[in-house]
PDB file of N, CA and C in Angstrom:
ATOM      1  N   UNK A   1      11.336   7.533  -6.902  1.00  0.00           N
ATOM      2  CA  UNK A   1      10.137   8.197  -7.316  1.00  0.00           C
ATOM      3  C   UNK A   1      10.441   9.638  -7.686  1.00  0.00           C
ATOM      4  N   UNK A   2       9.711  10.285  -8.445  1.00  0.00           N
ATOM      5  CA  UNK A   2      10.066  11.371  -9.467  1.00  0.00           C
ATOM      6  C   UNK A   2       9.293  12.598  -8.211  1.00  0.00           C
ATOM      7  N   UNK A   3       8.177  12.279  -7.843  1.00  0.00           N
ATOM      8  CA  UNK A   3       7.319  12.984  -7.721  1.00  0.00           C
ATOM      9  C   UNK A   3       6.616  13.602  -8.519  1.00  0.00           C
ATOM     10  N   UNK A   4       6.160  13.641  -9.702  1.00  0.00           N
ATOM     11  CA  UNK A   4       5.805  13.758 -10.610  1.00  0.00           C
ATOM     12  C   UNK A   4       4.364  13.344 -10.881  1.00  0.00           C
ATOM     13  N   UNK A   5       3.045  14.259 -10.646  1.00  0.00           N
ATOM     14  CA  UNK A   5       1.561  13.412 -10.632  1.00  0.00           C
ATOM     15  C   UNK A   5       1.680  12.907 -11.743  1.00  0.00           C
ATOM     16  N   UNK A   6       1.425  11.229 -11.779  1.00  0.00           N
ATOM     17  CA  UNK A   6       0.667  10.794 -12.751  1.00  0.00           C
ATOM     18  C   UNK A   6      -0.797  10.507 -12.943  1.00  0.00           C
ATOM     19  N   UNK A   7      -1.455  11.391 -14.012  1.00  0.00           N
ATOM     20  CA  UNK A   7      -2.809  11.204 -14.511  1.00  0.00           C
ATOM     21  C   UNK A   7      -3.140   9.580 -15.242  1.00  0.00           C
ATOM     22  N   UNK A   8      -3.843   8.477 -14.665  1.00  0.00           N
ATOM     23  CA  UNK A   8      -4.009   7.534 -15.180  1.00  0.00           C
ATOM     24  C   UNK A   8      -5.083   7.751 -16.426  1.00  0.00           C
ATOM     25  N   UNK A   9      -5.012   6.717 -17.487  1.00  0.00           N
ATOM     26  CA  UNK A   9      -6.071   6.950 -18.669  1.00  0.00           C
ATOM     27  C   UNK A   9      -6.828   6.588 -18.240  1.00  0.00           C
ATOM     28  N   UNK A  10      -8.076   6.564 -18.865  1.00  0.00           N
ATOM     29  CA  UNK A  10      -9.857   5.953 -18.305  1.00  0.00           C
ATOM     30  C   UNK A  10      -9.519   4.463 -18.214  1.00  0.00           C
ATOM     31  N   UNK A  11      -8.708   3.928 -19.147  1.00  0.00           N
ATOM     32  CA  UNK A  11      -9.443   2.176 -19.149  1.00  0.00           C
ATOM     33  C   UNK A  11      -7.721   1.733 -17.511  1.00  0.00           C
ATOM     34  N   UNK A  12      -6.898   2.672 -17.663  1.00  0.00           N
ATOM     35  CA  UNK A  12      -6.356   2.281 -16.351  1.00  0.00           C
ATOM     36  C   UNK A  12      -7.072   2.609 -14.829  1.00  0.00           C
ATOM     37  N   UNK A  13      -8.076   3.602 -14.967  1.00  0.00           N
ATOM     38  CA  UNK A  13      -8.700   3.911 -13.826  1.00  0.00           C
ATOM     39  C   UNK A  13      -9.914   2.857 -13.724  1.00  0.00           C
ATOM     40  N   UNK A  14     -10.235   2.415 -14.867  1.00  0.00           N
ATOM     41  CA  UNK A  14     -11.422   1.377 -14.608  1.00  0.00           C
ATOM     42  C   UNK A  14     -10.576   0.198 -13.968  1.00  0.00           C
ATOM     43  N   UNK A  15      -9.369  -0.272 -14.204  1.00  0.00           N
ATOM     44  CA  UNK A  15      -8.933  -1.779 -13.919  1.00  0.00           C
ATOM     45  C   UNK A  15      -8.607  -1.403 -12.448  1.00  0.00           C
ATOM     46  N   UNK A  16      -8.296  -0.277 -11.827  1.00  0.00           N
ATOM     47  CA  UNK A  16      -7.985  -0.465 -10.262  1.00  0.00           C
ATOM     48  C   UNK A  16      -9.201  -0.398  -9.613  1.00  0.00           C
ATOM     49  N   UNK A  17     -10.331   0.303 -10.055  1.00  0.00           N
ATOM     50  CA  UNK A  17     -11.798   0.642  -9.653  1.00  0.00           C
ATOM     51  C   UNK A  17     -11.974  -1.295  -9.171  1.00  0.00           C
ATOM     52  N   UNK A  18     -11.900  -1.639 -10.768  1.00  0.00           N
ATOM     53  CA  UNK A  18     -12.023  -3.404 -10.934  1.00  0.00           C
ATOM     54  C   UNK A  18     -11.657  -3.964 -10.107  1.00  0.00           C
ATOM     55  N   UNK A  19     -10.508  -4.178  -9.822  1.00  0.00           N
ATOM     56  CA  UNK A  19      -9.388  -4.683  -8.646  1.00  0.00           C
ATOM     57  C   UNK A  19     -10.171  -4.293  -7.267  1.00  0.00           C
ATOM     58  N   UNK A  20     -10.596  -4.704  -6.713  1.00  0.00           N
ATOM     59  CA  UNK A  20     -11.133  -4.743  -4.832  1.00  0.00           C
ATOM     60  C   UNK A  20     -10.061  -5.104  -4.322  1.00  0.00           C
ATOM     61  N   UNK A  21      -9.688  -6.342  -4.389  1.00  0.00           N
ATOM     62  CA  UNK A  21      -8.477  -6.757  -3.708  1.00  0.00           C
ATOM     63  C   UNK A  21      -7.525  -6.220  -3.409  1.00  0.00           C
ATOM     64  N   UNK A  22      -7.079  -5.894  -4.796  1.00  0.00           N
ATOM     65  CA  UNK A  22      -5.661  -5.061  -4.245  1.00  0.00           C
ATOM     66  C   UNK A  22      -5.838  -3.064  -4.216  1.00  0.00           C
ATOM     67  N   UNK A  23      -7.093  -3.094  -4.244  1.00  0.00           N
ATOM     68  CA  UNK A  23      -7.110  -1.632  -3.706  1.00  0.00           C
ATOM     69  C   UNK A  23      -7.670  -1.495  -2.386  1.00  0.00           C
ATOM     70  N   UNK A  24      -7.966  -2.691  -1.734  1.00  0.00           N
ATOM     71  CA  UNK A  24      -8.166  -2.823  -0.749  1.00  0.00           C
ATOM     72  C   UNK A  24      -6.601  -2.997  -0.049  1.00  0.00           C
ATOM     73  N   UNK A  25      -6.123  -3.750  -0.100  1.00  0.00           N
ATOM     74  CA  UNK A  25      -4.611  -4.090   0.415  1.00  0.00           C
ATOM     75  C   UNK A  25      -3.549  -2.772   0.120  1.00  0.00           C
ATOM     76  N   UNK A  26      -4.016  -2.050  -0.795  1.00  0.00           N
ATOM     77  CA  UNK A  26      -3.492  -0.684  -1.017  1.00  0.00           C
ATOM     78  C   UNK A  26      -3.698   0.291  -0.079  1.00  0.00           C
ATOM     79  N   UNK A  27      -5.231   0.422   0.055  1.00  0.00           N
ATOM     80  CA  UNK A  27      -5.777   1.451   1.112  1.00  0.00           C
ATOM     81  C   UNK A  27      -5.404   0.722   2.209  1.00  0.00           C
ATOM     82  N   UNK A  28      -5.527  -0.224   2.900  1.00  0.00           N
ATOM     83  CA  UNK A  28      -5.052  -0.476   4.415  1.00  0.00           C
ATOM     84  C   UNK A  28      -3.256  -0.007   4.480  1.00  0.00           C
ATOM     85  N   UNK A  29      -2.766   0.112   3.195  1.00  0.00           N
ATOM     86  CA  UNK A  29      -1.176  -0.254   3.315  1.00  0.00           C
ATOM     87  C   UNK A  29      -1.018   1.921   3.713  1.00  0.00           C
ATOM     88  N   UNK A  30      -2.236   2.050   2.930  1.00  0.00           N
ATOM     89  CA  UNK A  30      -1.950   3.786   2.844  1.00  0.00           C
ATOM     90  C   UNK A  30      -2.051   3.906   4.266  1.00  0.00           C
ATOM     91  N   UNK A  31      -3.386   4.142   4.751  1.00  0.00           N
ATOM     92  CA  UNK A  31      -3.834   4.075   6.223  1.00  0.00           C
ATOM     93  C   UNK A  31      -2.733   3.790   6.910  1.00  0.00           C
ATOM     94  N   UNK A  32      -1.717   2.844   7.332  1.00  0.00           N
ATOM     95  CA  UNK A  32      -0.890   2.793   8.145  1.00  0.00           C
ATOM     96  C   UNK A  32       0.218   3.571   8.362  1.00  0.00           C
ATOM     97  N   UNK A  33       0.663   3.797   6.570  1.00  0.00           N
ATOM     98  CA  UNK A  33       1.451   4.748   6.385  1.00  0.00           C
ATOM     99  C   UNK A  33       1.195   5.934   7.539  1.00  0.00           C
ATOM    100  N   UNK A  34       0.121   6.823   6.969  1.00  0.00           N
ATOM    101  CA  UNK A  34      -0.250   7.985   7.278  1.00  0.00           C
ATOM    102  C   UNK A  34      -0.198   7.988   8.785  1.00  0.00           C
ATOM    103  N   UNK A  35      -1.099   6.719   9.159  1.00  0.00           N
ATOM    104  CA  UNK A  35      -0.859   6.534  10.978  1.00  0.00           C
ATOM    105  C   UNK A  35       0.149   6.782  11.768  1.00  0.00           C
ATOM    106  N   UNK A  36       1.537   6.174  11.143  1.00  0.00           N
ATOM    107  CA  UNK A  36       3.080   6.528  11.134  1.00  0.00           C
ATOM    108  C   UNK A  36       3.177   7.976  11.020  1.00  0.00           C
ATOM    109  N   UNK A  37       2.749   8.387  10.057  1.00  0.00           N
ATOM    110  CA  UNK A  37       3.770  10.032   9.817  1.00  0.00           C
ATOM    111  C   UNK A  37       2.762  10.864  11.023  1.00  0.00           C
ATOM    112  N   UNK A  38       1.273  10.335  11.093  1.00  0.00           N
ATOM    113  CA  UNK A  38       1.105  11.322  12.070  1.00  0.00           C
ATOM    114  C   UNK A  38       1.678  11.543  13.547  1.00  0.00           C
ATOM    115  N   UNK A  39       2.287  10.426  13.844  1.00  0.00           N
ATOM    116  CA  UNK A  39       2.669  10.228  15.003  1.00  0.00           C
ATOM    117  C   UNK A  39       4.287   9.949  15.342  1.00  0.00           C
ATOM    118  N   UNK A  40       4.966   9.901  14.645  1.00  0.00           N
ATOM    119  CA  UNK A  40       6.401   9.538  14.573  1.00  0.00           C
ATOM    120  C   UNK A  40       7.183   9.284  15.737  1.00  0.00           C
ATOM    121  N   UNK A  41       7.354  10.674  16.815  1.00  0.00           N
ATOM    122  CA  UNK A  41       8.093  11.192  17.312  1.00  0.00           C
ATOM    123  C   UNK A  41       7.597   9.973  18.742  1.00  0.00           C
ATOM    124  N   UNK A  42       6.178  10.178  18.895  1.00  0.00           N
ATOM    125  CA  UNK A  42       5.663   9.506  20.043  1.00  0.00           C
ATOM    126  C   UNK A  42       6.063   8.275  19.873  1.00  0.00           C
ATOM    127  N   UNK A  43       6.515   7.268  18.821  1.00  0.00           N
ATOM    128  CA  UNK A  43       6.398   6.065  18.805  1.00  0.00           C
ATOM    129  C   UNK A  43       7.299   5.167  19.589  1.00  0.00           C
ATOM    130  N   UNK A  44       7.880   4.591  20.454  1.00  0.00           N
ATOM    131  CA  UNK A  44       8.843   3.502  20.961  1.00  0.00           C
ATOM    132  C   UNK A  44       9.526   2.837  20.241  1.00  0.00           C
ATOM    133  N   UNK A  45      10.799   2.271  19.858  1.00  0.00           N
ATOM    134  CA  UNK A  45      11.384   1.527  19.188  1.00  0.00           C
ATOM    135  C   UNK A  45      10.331   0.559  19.020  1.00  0.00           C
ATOM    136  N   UNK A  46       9.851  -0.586  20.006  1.00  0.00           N
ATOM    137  CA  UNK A  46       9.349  -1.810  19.947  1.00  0.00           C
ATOM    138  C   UNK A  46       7.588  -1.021  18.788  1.00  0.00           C
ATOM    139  N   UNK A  47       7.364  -0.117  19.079  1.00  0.00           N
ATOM    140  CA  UNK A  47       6.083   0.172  18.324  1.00  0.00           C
ATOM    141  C   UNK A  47       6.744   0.007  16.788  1.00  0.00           C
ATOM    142  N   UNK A  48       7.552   1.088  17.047  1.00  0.00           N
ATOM    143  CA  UNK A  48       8.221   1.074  15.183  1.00  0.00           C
ATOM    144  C   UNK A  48       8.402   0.046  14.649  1.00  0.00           C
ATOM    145  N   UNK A  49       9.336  -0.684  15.261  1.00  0.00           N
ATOM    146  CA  UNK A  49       9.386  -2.089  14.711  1.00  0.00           C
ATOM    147  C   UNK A  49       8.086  -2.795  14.400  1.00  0.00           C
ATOM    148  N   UNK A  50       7.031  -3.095  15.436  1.00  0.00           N
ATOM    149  CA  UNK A  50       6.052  -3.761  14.630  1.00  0.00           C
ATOM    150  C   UNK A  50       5.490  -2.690  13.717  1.00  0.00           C
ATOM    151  N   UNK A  51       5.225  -1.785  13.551  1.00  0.00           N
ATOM    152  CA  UNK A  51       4.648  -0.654  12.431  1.00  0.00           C
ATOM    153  C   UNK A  51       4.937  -1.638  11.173  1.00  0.00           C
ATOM    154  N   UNK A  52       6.353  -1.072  11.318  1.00  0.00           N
ATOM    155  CA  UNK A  52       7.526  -1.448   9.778  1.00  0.00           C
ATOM    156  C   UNK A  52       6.964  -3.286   9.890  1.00  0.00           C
ATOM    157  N   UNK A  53       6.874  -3.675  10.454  1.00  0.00           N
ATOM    158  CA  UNK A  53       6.880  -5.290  10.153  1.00  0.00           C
ATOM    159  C   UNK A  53       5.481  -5.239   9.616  1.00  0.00           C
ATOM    160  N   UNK A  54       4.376  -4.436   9.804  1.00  0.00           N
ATOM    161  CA  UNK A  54       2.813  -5.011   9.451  1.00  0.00           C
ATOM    162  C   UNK A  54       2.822  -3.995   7.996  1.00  0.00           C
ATOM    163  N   UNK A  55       3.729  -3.062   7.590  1.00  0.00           N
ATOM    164  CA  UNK A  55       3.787  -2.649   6.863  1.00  0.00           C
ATOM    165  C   UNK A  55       4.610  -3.519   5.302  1.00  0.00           C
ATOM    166  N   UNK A  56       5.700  -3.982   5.616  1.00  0.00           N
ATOM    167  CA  UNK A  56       6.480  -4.924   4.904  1.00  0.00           C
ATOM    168  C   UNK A  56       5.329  -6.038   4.878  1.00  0.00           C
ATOM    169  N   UNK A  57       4.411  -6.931   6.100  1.00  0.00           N
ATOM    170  CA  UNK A  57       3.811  -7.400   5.519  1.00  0.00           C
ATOM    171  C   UNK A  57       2.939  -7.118   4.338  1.00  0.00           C
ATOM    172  N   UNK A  58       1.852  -6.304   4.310  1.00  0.00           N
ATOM    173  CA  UNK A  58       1.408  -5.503   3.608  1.00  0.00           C
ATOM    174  C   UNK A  58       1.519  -5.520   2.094  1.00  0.00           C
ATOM    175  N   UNK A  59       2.791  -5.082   2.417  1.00  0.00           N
ATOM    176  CA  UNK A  59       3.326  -4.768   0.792  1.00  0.00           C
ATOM    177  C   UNK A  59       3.846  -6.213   0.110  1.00  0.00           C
ATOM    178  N   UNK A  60       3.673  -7.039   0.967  1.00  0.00           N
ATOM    179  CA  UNK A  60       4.197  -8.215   0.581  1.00  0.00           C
ATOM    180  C   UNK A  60       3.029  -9.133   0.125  1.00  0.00           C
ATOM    181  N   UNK A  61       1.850  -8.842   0.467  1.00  0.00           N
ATOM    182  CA  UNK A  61       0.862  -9.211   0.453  1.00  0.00           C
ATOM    183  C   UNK A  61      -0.131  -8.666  -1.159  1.00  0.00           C
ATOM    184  N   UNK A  62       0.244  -7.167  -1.295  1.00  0.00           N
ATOM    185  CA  UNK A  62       0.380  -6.877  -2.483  1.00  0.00           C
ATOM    186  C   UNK A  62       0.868  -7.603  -3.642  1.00  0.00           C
ATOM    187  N   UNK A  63       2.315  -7.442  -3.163  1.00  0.00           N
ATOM    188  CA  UNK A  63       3.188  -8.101  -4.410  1.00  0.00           C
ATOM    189  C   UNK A  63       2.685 -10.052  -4.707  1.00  0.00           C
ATOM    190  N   UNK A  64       2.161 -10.571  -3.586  1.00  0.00           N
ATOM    191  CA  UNK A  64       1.779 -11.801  -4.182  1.00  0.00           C
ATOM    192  C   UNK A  64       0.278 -11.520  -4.719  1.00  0.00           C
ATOM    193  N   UNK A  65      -0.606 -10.808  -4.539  1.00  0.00           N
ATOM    194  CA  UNK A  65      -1.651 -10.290  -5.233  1.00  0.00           C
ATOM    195  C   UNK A  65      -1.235 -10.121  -6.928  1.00  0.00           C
ATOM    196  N   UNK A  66      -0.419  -9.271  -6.969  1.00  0.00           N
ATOM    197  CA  UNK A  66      -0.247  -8.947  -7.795  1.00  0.00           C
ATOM    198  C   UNK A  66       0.513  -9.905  -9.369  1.00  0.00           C
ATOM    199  N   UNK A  67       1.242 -10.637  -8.760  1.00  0.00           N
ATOM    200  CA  UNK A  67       1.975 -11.522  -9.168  1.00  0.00           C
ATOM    201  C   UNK A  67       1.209 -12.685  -9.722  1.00  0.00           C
ATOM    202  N   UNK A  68      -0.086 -13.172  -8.910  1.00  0.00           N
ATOM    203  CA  UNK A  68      -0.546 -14.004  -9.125  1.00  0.00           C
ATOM    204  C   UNK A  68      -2.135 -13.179 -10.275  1.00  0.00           C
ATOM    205  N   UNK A  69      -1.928 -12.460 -10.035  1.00  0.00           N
ATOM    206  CA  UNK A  69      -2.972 -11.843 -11.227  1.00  0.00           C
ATOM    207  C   UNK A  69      -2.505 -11.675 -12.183  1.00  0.00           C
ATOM    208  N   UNK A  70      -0.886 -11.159 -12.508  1.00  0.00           N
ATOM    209  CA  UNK A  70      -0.113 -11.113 -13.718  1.00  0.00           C
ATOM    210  C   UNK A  70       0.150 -12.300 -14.275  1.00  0.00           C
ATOM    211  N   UNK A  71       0.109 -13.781 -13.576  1.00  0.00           N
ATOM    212  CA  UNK A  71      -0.058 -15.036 -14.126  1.00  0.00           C
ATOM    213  C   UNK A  71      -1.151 -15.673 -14.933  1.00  0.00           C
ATOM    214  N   UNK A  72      -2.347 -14.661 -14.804  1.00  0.00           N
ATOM    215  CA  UNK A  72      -3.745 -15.488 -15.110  1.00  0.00           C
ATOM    216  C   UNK A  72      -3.475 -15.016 -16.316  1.00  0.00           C
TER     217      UNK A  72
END
């Protein structure tokens, strides 16, 4: 990643608006993130590990979202 803001065009901001699903599965994936960075230091191995595992789910859960919408 560049870091670099990208400004989406109008008809790309309408199709994620569109999308519930996967801006839903987006925002829960953010939320956890953030849950993580606020807390890092406190966490236990065994916490981290499930973190990272409900997180990989997550994103995995995305990518078949996504995949199967790029099929229709």
């Amino acid at each position: 990643m560049s870091g670099d803001l990208v400004i989406p065009n109008p008809e790309q901001a309408g199709d994620r608006r569109a999308n519930l699903v996967l801006r839903a599965l987006i925002d829960e994936m953010l939320e956890r993130v953030r849950g993580l960075n606020a807390s890092p230091s406190t966490m236990t191995t065994d916490e981290r590990s499930r973190a990272e595992a409900e997180l990989e789910s997550i994103m995995a859960r995305v990518r078949r979202y996504a995949a199967l919408r790029d099929q229709q």
